[in-house]
C-alpha atoms as a PDB file:
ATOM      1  CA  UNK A   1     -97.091 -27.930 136.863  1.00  0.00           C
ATOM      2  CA  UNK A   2     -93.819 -26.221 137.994  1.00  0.00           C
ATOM      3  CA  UNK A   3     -93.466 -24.879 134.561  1.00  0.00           C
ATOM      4  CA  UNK A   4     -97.106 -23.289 134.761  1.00  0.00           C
ATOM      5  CA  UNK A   5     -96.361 -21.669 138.154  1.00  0.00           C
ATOM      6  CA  UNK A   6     -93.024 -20.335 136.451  1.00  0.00           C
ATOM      7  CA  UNK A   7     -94.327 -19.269 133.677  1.00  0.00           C
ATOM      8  CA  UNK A   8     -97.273 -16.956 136.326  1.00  0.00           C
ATOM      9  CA  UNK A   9     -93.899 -15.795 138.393  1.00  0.00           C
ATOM     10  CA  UNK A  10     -92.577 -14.690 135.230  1.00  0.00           C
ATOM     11  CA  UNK A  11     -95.994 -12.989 134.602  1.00  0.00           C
ATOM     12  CA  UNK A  12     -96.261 -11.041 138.145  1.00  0.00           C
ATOM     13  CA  UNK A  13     -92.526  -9.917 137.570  1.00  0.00           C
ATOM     14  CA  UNK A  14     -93.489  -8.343 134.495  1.00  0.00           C
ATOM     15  CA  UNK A  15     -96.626  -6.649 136.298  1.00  0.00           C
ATOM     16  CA  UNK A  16     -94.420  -5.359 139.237  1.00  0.00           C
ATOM     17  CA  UNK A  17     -92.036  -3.939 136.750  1.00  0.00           C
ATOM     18  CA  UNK A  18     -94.868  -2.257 134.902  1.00  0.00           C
ATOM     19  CA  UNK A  19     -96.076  -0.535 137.910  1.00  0.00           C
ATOM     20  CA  UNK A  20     -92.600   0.514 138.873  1.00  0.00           C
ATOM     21  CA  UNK A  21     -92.048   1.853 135.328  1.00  0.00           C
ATOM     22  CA  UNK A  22     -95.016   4.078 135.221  1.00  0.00           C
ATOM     23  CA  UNK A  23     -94.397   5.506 139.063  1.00  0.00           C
ATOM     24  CA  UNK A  24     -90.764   6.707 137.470  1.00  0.00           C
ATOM     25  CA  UNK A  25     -92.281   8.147 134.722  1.00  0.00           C
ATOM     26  CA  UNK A  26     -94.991  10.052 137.132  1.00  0.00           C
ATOM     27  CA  UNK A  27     -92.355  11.080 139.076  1.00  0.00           C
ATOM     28  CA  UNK A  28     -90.645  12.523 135.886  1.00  0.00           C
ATOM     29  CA  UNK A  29     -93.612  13.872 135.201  1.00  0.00           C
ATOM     30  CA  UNK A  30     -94.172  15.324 138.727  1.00  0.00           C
ATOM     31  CA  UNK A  31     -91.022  16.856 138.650  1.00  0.00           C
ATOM     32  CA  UNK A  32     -91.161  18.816 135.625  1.00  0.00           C
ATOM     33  CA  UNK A  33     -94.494  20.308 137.051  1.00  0.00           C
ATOM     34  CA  UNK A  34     -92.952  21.024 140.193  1.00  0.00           C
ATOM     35  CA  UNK A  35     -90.021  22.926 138.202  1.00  0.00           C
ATOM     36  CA  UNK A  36     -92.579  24.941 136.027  1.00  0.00           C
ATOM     37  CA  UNK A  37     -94.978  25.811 139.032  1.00  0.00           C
ATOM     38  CA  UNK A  38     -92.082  26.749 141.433  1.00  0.00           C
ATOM     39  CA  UNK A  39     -90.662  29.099 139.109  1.00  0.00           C
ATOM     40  CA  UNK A  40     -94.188  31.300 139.979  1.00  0.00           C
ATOM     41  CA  UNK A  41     -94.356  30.405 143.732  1.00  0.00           C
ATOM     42  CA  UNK A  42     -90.788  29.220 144.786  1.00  0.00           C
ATOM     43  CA  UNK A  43     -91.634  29.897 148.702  1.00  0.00           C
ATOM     44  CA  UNK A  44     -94.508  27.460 148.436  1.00  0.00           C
ATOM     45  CA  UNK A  45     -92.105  24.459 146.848  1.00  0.00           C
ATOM     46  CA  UNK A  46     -89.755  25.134 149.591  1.00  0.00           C
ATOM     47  CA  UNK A  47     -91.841  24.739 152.788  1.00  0.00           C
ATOM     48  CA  UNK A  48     -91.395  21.659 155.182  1.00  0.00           C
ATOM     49  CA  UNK A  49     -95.368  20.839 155.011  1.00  0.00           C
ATOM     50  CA  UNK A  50     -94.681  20.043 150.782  1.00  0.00           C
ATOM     51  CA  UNK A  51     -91.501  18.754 151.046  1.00  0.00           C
ATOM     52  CA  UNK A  52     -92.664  16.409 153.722  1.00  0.00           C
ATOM     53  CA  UNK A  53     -96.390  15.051 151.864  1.00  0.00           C
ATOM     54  CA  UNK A  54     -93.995  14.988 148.577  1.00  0.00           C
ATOM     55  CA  UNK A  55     -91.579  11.878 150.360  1.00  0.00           C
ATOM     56  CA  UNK A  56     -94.456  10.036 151.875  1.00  0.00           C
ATOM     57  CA  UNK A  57     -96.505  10.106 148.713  1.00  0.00           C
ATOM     58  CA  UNK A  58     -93.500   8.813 147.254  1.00  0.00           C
ATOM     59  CA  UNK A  59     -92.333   6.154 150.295  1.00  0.00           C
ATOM     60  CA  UNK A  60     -96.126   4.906 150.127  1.00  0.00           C
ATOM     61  CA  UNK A  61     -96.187   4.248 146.279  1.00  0.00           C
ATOM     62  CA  UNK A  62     -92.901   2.381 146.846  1.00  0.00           C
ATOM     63  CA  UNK A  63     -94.694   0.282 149.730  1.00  0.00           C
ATOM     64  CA  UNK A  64     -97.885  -0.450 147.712  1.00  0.00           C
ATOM     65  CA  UNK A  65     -97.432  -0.775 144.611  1.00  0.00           C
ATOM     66  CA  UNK A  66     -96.046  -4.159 144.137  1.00  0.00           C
ATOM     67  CA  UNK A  67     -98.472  -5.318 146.331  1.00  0.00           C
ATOM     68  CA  UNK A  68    -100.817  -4.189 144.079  1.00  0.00           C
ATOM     69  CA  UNK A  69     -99.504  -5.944 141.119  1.00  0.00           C
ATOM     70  CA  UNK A  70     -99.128  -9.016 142.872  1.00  0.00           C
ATOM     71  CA  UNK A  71    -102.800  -9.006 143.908  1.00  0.00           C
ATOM     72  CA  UNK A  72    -103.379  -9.274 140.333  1.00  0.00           C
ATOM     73  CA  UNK A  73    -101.913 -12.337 140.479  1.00  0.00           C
ATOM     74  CA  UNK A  74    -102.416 -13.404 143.723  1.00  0.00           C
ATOM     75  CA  UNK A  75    -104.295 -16.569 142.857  1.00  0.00           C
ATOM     76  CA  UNK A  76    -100.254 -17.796 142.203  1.00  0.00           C
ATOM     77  CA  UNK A  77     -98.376 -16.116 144.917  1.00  0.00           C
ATOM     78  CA  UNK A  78    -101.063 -15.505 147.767  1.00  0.00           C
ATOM     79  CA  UNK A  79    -104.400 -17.506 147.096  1.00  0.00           C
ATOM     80  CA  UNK A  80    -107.121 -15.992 144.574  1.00  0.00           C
ATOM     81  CA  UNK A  81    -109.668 -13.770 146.252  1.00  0.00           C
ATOM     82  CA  UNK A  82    -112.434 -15.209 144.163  1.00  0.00           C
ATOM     83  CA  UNK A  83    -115.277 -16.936 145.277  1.00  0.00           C
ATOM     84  CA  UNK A  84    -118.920 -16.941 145.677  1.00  0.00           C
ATOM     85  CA  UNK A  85    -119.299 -14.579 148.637  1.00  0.00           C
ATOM     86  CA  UNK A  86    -117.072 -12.338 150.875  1.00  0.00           C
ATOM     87  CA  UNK A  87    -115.500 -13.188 154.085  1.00  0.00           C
ATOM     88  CA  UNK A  88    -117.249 -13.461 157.348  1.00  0.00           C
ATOM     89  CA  UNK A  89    -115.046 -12.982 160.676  1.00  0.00           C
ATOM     90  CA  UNK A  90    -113.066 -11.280 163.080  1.00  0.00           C
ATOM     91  CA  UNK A  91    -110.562  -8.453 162.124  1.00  0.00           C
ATOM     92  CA  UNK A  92    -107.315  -7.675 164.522  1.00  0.00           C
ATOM     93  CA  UNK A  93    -105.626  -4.594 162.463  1.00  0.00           C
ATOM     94  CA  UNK A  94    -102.372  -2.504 162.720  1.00  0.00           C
ATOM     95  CA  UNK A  95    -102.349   0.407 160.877  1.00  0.00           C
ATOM     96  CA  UNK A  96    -100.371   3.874 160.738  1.00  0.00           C
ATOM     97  CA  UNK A  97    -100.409   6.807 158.736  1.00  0.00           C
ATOM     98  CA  UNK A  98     -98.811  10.496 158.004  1.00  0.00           C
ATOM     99  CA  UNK A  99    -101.203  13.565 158.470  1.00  0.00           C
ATOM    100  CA  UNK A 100    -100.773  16.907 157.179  1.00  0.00           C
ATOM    101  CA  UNK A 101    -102.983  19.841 159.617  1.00  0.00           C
ATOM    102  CA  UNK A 102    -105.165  22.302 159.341  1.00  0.00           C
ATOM    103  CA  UNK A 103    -107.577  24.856 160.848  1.00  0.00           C
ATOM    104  CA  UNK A 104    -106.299  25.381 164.507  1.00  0.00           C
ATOM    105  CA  UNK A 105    -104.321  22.443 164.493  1.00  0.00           C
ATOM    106  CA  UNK A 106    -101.722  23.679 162.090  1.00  0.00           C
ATOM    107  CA  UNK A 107    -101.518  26.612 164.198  1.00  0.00           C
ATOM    108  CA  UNK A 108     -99.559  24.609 167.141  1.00  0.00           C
ATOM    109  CA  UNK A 109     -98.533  21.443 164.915  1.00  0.00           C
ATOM    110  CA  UNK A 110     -96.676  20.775 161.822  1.00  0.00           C
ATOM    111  CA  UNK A 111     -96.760  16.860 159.850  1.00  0.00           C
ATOM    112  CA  UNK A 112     -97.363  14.186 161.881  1.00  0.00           C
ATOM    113  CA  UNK A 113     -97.662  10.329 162.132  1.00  0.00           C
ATOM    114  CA  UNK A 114    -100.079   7.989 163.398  1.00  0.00           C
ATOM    115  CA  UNK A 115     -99.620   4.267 164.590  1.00  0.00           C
ATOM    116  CA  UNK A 116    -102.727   2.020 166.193  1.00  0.00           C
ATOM    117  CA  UNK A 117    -105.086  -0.719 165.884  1.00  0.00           C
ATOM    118  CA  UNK A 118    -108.838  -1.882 165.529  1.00  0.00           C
ATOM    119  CA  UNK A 119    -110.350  -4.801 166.315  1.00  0.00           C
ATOM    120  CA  UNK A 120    -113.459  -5.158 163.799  1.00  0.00           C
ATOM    121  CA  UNK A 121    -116.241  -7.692 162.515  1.00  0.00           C
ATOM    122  CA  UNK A 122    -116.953  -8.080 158.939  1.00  0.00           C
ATOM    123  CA  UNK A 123    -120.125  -9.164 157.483  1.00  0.00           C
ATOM    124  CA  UNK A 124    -120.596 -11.490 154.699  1.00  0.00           C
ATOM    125  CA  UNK A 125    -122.447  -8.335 152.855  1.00  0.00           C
ATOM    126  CA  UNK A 126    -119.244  -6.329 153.210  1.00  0.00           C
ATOM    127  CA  UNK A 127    -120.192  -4.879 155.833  1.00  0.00           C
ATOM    128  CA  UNK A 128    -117.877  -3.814 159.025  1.00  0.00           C
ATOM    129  CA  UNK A 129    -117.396  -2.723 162.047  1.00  0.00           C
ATOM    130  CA  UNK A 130    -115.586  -2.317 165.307  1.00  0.00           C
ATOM    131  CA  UNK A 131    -113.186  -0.165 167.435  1.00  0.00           C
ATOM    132  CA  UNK A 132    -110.083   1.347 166.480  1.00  0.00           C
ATOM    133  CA  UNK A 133    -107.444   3.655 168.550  1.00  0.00           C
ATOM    134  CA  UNK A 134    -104.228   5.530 167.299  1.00  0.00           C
ATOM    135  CA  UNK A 135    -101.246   7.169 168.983  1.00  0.00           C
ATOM    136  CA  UNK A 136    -100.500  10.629 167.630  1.00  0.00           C
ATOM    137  CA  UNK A 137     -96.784  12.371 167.326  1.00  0.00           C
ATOM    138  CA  UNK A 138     -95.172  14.498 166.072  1.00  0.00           C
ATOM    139  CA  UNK A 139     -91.743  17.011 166.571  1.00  0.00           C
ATOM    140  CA  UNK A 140     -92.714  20.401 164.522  1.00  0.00           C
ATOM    141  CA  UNK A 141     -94.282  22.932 166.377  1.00  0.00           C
ATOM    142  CA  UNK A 142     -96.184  26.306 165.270  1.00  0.00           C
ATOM    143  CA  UNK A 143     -96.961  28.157 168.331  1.00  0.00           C
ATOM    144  CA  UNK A 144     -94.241  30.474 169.454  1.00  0.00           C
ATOM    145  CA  UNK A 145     -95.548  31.294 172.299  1.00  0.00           C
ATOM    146  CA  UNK A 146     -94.101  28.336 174.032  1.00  0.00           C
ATOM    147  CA  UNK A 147     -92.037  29.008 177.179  1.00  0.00           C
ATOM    148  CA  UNK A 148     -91.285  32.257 175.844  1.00  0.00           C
ATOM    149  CA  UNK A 149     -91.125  33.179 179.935  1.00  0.00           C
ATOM    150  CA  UNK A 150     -88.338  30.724 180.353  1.00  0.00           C
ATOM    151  CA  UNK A 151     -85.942  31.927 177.146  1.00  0.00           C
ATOM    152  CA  UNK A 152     -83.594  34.815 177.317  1.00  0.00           C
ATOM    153  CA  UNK A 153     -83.329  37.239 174.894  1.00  0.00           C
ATOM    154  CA  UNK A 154     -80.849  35.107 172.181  1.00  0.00           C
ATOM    155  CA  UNK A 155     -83.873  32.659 172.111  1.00  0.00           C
ATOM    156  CA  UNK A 156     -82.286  29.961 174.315  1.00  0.00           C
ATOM    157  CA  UNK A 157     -83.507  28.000 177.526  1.00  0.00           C
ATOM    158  CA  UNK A 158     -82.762  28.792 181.162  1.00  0.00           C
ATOM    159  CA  UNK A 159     -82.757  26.674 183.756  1.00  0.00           C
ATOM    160  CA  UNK A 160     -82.954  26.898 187.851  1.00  0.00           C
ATOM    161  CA  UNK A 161     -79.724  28.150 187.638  1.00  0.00           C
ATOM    162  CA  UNK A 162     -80.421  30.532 184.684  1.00  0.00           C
ATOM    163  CA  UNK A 163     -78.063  28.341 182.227  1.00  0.00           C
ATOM    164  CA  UNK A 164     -78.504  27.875 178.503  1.00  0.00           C
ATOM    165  CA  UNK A 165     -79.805  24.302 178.301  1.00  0.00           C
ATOM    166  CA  UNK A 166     -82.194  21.991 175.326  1.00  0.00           C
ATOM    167  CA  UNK A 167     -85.265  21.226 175.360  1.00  0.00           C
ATOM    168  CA  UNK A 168     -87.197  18.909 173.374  1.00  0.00           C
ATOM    169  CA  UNK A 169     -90.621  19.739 172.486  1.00  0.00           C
ATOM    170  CA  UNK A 170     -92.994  17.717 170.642  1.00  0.00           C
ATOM    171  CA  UNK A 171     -97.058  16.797 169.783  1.00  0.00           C
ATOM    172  CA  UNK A 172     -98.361  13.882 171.443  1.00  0.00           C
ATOM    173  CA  UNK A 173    -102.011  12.591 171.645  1.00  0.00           C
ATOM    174  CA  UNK A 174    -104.414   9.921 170.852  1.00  0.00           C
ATOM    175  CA  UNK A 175    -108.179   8.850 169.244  1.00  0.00           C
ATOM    176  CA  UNK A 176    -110.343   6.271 170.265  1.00  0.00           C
ATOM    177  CA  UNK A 177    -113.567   5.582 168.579  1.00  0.00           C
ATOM    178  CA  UNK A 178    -115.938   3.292 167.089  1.00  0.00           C
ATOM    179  CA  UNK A 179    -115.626   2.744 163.090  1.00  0.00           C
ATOM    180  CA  UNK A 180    -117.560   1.197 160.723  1.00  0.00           C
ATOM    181  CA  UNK A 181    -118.036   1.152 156.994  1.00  0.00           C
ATOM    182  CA  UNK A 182    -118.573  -1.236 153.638  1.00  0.00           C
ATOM    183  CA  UNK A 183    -116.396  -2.787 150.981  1.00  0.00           C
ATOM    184  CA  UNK A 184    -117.928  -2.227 147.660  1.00  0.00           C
ATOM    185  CA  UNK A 185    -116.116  -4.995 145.430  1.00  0.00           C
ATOM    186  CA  UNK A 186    -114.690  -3.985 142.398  1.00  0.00           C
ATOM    187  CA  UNK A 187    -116.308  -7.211 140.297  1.00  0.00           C
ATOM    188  CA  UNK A 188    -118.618  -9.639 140.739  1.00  0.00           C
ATOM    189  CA  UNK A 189    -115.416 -12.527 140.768  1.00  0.00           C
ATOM    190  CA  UNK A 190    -113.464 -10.974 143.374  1.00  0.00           C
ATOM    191  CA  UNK A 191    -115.985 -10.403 146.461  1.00  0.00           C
ATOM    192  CA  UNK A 192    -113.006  -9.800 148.751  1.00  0.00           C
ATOM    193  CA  UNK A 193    -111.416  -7.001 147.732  1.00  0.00           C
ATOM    194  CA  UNK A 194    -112.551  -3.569 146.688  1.00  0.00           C
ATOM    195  CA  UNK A 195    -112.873   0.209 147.578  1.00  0.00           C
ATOM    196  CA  UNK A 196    -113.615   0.664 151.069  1.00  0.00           C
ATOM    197  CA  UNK A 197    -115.678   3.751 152.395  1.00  0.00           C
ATOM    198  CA  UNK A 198    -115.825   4.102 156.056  1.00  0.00           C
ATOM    199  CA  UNK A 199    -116.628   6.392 158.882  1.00  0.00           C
ATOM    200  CA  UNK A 200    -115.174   6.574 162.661  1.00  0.00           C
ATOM    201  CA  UNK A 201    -116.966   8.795 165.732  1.00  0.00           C
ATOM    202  CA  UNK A 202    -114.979   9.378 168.522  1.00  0.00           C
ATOM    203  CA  UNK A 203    -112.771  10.986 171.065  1.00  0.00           C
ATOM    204  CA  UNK A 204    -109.348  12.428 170.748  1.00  0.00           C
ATOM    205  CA  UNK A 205    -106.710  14.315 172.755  1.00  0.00           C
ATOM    206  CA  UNK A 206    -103.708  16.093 171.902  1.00  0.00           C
ATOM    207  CA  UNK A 207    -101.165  18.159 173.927  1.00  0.00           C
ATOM    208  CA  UNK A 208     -97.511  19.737 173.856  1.00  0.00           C
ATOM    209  CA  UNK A 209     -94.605  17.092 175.402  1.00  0.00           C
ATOM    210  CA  UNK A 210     -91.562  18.113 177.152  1.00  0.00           C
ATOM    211  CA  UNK A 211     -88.913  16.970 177.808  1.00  0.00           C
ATOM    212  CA  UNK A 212     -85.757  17.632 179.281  1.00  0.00           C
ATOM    213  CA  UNK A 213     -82.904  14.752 180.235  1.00  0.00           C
ATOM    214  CA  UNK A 214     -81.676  17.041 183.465  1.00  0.00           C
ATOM    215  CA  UNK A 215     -85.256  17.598 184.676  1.00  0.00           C
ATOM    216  CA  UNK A 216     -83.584  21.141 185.829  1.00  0.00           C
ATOM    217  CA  UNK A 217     -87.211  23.182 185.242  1.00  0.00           C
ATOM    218  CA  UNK A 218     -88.895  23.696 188.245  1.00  0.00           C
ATOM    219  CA  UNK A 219     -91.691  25.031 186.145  1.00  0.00           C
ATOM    220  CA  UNK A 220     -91.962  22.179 184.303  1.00  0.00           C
ATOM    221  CA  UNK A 221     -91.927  19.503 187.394  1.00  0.00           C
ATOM    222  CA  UNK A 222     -95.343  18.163 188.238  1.00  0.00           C
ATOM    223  CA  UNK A 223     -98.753  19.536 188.245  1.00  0.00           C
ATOM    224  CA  UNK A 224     -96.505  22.927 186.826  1.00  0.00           C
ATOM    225  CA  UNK A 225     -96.235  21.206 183.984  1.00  0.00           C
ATOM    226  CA  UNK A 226     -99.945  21.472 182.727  1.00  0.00           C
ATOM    227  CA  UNK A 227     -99.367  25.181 182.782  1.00  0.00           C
ATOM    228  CA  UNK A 228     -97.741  24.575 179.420  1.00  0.00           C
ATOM    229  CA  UNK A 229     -98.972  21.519 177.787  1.00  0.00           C
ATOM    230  CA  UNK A 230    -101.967  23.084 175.637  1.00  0.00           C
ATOM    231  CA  UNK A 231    -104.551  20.052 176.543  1.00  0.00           C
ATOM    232  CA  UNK A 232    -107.116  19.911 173.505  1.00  0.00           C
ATOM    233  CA  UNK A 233    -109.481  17.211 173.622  1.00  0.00           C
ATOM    234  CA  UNK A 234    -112.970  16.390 172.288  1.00  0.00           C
ATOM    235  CA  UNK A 235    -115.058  14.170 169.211  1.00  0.00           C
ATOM    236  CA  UNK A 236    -113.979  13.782 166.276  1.00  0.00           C
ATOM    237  CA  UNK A 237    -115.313  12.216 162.793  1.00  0.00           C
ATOM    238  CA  UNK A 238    -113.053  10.682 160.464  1.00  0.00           C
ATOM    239  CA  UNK A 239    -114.479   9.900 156.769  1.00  0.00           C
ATOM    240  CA  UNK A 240    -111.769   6.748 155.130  1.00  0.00           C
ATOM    241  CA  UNK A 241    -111.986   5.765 151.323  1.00  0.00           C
ATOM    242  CA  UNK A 242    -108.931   3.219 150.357  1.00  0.00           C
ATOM    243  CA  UNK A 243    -108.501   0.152 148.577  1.00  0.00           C
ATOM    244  CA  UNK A 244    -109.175  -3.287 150.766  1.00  0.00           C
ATOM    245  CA  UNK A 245    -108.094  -6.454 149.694  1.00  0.00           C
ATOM    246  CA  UNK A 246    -107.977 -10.024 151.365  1.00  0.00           C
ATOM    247  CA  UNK A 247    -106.615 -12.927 149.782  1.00  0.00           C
ATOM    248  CA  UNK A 248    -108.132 -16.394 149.572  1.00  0.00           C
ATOM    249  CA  UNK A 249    -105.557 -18.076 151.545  1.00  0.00           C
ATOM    250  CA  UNK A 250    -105.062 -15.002 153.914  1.00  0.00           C
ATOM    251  CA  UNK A 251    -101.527 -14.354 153.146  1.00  0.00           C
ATOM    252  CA  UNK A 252    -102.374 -11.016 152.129  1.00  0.00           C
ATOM    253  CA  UNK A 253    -104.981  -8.834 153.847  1.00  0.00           C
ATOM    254  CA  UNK A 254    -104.477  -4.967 153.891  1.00  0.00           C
ATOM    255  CA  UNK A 255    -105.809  -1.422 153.212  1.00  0.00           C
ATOM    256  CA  UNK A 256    -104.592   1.574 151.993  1.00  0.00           C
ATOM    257  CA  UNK A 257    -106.236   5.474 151.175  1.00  0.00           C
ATOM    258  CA  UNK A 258    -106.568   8.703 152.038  1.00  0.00           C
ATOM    259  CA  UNK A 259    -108.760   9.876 155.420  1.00  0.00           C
ATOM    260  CA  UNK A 260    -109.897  13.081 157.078  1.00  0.00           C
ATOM    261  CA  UNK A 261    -110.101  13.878 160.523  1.00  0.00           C
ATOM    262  CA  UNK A 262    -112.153  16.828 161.960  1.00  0.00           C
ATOM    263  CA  UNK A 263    -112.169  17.443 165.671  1.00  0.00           C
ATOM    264  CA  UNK A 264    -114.549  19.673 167.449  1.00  0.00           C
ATOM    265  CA  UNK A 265    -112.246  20.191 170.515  1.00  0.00           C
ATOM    266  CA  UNK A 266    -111.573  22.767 172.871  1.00  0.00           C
ATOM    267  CA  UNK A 267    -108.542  23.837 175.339  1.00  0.00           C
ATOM    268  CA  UNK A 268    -109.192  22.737 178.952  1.00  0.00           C
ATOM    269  CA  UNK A 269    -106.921  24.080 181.109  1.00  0.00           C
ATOM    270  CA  UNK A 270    -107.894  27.107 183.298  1.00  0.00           C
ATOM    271  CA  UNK A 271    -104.528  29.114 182.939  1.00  0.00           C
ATOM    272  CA  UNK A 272    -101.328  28.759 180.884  1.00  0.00           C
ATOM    273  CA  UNK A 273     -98.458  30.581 182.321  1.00  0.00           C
ATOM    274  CA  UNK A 274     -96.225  31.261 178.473  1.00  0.00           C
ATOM    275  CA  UNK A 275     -99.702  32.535 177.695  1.00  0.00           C
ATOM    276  CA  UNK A 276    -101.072  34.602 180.787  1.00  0.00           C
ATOM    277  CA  UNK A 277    -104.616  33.641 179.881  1.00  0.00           C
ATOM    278  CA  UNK A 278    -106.900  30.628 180.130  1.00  0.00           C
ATOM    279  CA  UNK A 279    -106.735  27.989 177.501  1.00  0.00           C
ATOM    280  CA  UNK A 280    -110.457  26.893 177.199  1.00  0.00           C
ATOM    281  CA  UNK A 281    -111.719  28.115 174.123  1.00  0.00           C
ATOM    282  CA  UNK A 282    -113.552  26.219 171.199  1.00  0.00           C
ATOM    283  CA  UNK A 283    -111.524  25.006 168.201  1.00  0.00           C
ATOM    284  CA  UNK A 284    -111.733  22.648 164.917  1.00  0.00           C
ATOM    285  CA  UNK A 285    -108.479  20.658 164.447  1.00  0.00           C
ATOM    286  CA  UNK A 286    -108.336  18.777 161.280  1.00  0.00           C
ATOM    287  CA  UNK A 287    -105.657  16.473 159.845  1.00  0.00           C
ATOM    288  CA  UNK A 288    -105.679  14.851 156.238  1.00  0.00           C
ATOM    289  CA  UNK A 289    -103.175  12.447 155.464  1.00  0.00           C
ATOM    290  CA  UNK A 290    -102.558   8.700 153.655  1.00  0.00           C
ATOM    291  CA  UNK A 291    -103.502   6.435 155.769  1.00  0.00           C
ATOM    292  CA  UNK A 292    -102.561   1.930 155.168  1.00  0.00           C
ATOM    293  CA  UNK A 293    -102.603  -0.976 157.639  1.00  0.00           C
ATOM    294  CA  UNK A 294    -102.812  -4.506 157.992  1.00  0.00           C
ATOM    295  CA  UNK A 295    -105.414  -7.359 158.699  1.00  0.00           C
ATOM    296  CA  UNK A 296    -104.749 -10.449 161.270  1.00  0.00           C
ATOM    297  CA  UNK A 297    -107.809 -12.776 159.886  1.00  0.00           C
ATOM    298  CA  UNK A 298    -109.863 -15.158 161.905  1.00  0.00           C
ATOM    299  CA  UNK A 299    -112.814 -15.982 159.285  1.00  0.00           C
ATOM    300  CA  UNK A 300    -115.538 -18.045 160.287  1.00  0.00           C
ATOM    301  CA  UNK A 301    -115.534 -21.502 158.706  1.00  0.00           C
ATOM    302  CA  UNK A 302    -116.259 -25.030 159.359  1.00  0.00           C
ATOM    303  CA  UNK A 303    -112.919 -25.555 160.611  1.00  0.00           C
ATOM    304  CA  UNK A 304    -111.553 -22.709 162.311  1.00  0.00           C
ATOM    305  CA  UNK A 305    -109.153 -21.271 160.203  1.00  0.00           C
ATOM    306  CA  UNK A 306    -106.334 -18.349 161.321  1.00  0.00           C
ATOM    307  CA  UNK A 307    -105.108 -16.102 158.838  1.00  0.00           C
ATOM    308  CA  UNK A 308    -103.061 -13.543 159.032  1.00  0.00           C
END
């Protein structure tokens, strides 16, 4: 018996190093392109927005892919996800993501990340639903018209007492809404894991942060503060497709893919001062980025079971 489980070790080893074989050769691959294109449209290869969505395709192929060999052998090292019929029970999930913009939202915002949770029901037919929130942020901004009023001439900050001081500015804003969606397995033997396709409705918020350690802005003390914060909020759908997968044992329950956001928001304060206007007019913020999280099980069985 130890031998045997050895000997499937051995076996999963030689998957992992498979997988991390052919991502080096991609990347080779990748590379060369990247050479051969850049030499038309070197500007493009150069900007933060590829540079950035080039790393995290990379960091998230590091972080997934031996998980993804291993599931091929997780009836040694996490509990098979065979069996007659899916999964039935409760969902608590921690996920996060990186988003790239556009339409107006990569006019005020550059990349960004995302970090939240759901708390969902799946169906023995694959089926599921639930809530899920997640905290937006981000530190690249687009819109130059920020506190232009309160920057001399060199570009710098003033203060109350008209001294050159920092400021950090940054993105910061949240969705909440309901989700729900199916698990199409991808055989007949392995009911619990599969491509999942799902769709969330709801409402989400975003605005510009400051922030200054010697709070020496009167402009930017209380309620003044709203005068340059860009509030955008409104509904939002967000179409998922990913890979899902839940072990037999529960050792191993997670999701990973690419999702789309599209807000239908609109500013909503009356004035701006940087801007001299109102700030209430329609817009359609998207973000598209690579989304993964994690599942904390409770399945419904005879005996009640916690995985996680």
């Amino acid at each position: 018996m130890p031998l045997r489980r050895c000997e499937r070790t051995l076996r999963t080893l030689k998957i992992s190093f498979f997988y991390a074989s052919a991502s080096l050769r991609l990347c080779e691959k990748t590379s060369r392109c990247e050479k051969a294109l850049s030499a038309r449209n070197p500007a493009f290869f150069r900007k933060p927005v590829f540079l950035a969505m080039q790393k995290t395709l990379a960091f998230f192929l590091l972080l997934f892919l031996p998980f993804a060999s291993q599931a091929q052998q997780d009836e040694d090292l996490f509990g098979s996800t065979g069996g007659s019929a899916a999964k039935q029970g409760l969902l608590i999930g921690a996920q996060g993501g990186y988003d790239i913009p556009f339409g107006d939202m990569a006019k005020n915002f550059g990349p960004s990340w995302r970090v939240g949770g759901s708390l969902q029901y799946r169906l023995q037919n694959n089926w599921q639903f639930g809530v899920k929130g997640d905290f937006l942020f981000g530190t690249e901004m687009r819109d130059d018209s920020l506190l232009w009023n309160l920057k001399d001439v060199s570009g710098y900050y003033l203060n109350d007492e008209g001294r050159r001081v920092g400021m950090e500015i940054a993105e910061r804003g949240y969705m909440l809404g309901l989700t729900g969606g199916k698990m199409i397995p991808l055989s007949k033997a392995h009911p619990n894991r599969g491509l999942l396709v799902q769709l969330t409705a709801g409402f989400m918020q975003h605005k510009v942060f400051y922030f200054n350690l010697q709070d020496n802005f009167a402009q930017l003390r209380g309620d003044y503060k709203k005068g340059y914060d860009r509030l955008t909020n409104g509904v939002f759908l967000e179409p998922y497709v990913g890979y899902q997968h839940f072990s037999e044992n529960g050792l191993v329950n997670f999701h990973v893919g690419i999702g789309a956001t599209l807000g239908f928001t609109a500013g909503r304060r009356d004035w701006q001062f940087d801007l001299a206007r109102p700030y209430n007019q329609s817009r359609l913020d998207g973000l598209i980025g690579i989304r993964a999280g994690w599942y904390f099980a409770i399945y419904k069985k005879r005996s009640e079971d916690v995985f996680y």
